[in-house]
Protein backbone atom coordinates (compact mmCIF):
# COMPACT_ATOMS: atom_id res chain seq x y z
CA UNK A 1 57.02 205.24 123.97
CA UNK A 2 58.51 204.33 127.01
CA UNK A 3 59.56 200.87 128.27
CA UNK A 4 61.28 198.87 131.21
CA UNK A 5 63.40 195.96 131.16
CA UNK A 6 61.89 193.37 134.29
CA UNK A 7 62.77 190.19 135.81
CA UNK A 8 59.42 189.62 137.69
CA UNK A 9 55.36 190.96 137.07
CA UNK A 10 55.00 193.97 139.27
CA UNK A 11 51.43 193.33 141.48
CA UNK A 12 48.60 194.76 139.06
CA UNK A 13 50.34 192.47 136.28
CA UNK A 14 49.88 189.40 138.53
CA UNK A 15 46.31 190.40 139.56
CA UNK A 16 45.45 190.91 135.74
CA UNK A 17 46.97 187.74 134.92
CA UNK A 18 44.99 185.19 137.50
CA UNK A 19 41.76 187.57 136.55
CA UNK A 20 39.02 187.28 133.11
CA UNK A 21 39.78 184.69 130.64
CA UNK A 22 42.95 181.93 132.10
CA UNK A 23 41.60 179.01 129.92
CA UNK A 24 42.33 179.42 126.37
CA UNK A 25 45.53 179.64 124.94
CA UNK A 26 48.24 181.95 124.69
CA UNK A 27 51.81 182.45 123.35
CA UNK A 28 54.27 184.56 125.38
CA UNK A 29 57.11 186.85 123.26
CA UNK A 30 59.80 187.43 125.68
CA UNK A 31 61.99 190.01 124.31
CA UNK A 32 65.18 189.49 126.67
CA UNK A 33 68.34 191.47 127.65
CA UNK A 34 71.44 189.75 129.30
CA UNK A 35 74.09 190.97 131.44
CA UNK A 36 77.39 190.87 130.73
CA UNK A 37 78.66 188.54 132.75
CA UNK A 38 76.31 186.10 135.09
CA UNK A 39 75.40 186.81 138.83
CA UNK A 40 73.82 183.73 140.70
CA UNK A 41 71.43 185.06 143.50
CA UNK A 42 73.96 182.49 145.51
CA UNK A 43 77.00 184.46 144.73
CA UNK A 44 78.85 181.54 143.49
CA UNK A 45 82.14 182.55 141.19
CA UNK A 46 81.15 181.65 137.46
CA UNK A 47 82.56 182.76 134.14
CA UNK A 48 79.34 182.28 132.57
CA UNK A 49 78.18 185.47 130.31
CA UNK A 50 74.43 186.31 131.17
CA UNK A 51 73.63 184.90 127.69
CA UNK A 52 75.37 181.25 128.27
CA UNK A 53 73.43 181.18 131.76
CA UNK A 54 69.73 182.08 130.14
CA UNK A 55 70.79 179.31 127.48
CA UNK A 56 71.26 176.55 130.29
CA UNK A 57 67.59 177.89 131.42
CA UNK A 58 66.34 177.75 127.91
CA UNK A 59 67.48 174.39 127.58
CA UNK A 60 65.80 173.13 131.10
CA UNK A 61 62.48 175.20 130.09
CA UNK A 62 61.63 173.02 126.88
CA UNK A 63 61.10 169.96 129.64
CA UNK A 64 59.01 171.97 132.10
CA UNK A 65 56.72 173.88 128.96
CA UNK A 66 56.32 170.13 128.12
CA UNK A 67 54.76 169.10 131.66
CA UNK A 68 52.07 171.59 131.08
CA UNK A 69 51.16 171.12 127.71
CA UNK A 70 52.91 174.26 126.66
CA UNK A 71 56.17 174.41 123.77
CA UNK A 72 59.09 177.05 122.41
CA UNK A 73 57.44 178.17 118.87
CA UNK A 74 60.47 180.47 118.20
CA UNK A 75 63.80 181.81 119.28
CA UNK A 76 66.51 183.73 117.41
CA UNK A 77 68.95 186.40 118.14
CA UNK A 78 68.02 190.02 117.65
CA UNK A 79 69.99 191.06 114.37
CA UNK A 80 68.46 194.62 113.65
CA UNK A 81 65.83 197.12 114.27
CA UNK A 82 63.55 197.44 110.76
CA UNK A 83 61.16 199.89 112.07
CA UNK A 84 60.66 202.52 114.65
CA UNK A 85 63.15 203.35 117.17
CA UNK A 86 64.41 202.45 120.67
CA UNK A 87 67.63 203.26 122.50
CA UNK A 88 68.77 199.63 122.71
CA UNK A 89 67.62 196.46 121.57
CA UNK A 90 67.34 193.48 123.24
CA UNK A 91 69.31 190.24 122.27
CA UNK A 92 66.89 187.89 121.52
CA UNK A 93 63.61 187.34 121.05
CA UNK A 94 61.67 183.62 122.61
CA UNK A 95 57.99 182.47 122.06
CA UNK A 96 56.34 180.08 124.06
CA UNK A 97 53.02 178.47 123.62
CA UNK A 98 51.13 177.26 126.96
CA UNK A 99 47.62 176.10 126.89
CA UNK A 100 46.73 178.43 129.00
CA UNK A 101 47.55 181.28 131.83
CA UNK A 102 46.30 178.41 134.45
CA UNK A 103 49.45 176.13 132.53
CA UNK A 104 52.01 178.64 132.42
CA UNK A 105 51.30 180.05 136.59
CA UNK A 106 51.36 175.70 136.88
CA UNK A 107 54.76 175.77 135.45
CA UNK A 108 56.32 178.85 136.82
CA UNK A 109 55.54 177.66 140.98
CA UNK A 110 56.46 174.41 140.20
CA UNK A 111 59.44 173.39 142.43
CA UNK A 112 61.47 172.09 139.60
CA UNK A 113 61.00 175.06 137.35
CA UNK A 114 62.10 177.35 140.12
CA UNK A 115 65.51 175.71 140.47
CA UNK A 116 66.04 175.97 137.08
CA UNK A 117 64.44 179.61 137.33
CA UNK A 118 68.06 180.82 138.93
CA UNK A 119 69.45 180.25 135.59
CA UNK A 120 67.15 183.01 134.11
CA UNK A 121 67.81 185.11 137.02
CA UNK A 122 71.52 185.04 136.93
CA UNK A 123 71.58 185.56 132.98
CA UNK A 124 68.79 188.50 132.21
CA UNK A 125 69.53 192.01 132.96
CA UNK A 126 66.00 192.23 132.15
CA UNK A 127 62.81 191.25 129.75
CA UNK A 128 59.73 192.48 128.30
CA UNK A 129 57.07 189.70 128.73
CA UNK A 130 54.03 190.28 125.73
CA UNK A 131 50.75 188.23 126.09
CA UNK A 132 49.07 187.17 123.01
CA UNK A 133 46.44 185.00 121.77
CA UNK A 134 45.12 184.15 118.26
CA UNK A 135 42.28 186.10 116.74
C-alpha cells in the first residue's frame, strides 16, 4: 500500500467531493505529520515547531467547526503502530464531525477560517484526509 502525505485535495478529490451525496453527515480522520520547525507562507522568523503552529490552528478550528454545525470528536497523539506496517507514522490523529460536505466546503472558504488556515499550513509537513460516515 502506498500513500502520500498532502496539504490540499488534488482536482478529482475536489470534483468527488462537491459531487453524489453532500447532505448527510460525515466525520473527517485527519491523520497529520508536522515539520520540524514552522514555515509561514509569509516568511516571517518564528521559533514555533510545526506541531505548536497546527495547535494554534486546532485551537481557532473548534470556533469555525462551531459556525457550521460541525465539532472535534477526537484528538490524541500517535503513540504506536498495533497492526500492519508503514515507514513512518504520523503524529497525531484529529476527527471532526460536520453536518455535512456542504458545512465543511462552508467552513473551509470562509474568510475567517482561511486566516487561521496559515496556521495549518505553516505547521503540517503533510496529512491524510479520510471521509467517513455512519452505517
Amino acid at each position: 500500500m502506498q500513500y502520500k502525505n498532502a496539504l490540499i485535495p488534488n482536482e478529482q478529490q475536489i470534483k468527488e467531493f462537491t459531487e453524489g451525496d453532500t447532505d448527510t453527515p460525515i466525520y473527517m480522520v485527519n491523520l497529520l505529520k508536522f515539520k520540524e520547525k514552522a514555515e509561514y507562507e509569509d516568511k516571517r522568523n518564528t521559533d514555533l515547531s510545526g506541531e505548536e503552529a497546527y495547535a494554534i490552528y486546532g485551537m481557532e478550528v473548534i470556533e469555525h467547526l462551531k459556525k457550521v454545525g460541525g465539532e472535534t470528536i477526537f484528538s490524541g497523539v500517535i503513540s504506536r503502530l498495533m497492526l500492519g506496517e508503514v515507514e513512518e507514522l504520523w503524529d497525531w490523529i484529529a476527527i471532526a464531525k460536520y453536518p455535512s460536505r456542504k458545512a465543511m466546503l462552508k467552513m473551509i472558504t470562509d474568510p475567517s477560517y482561511l486566516e487561521s488556515e496559515k496556521h495549518r499550513s505553516a505547521g503540517l509537513e503533510g496529512q491524510l484526509n479520510i471521509e467517513t460516515k455512519e452505517f
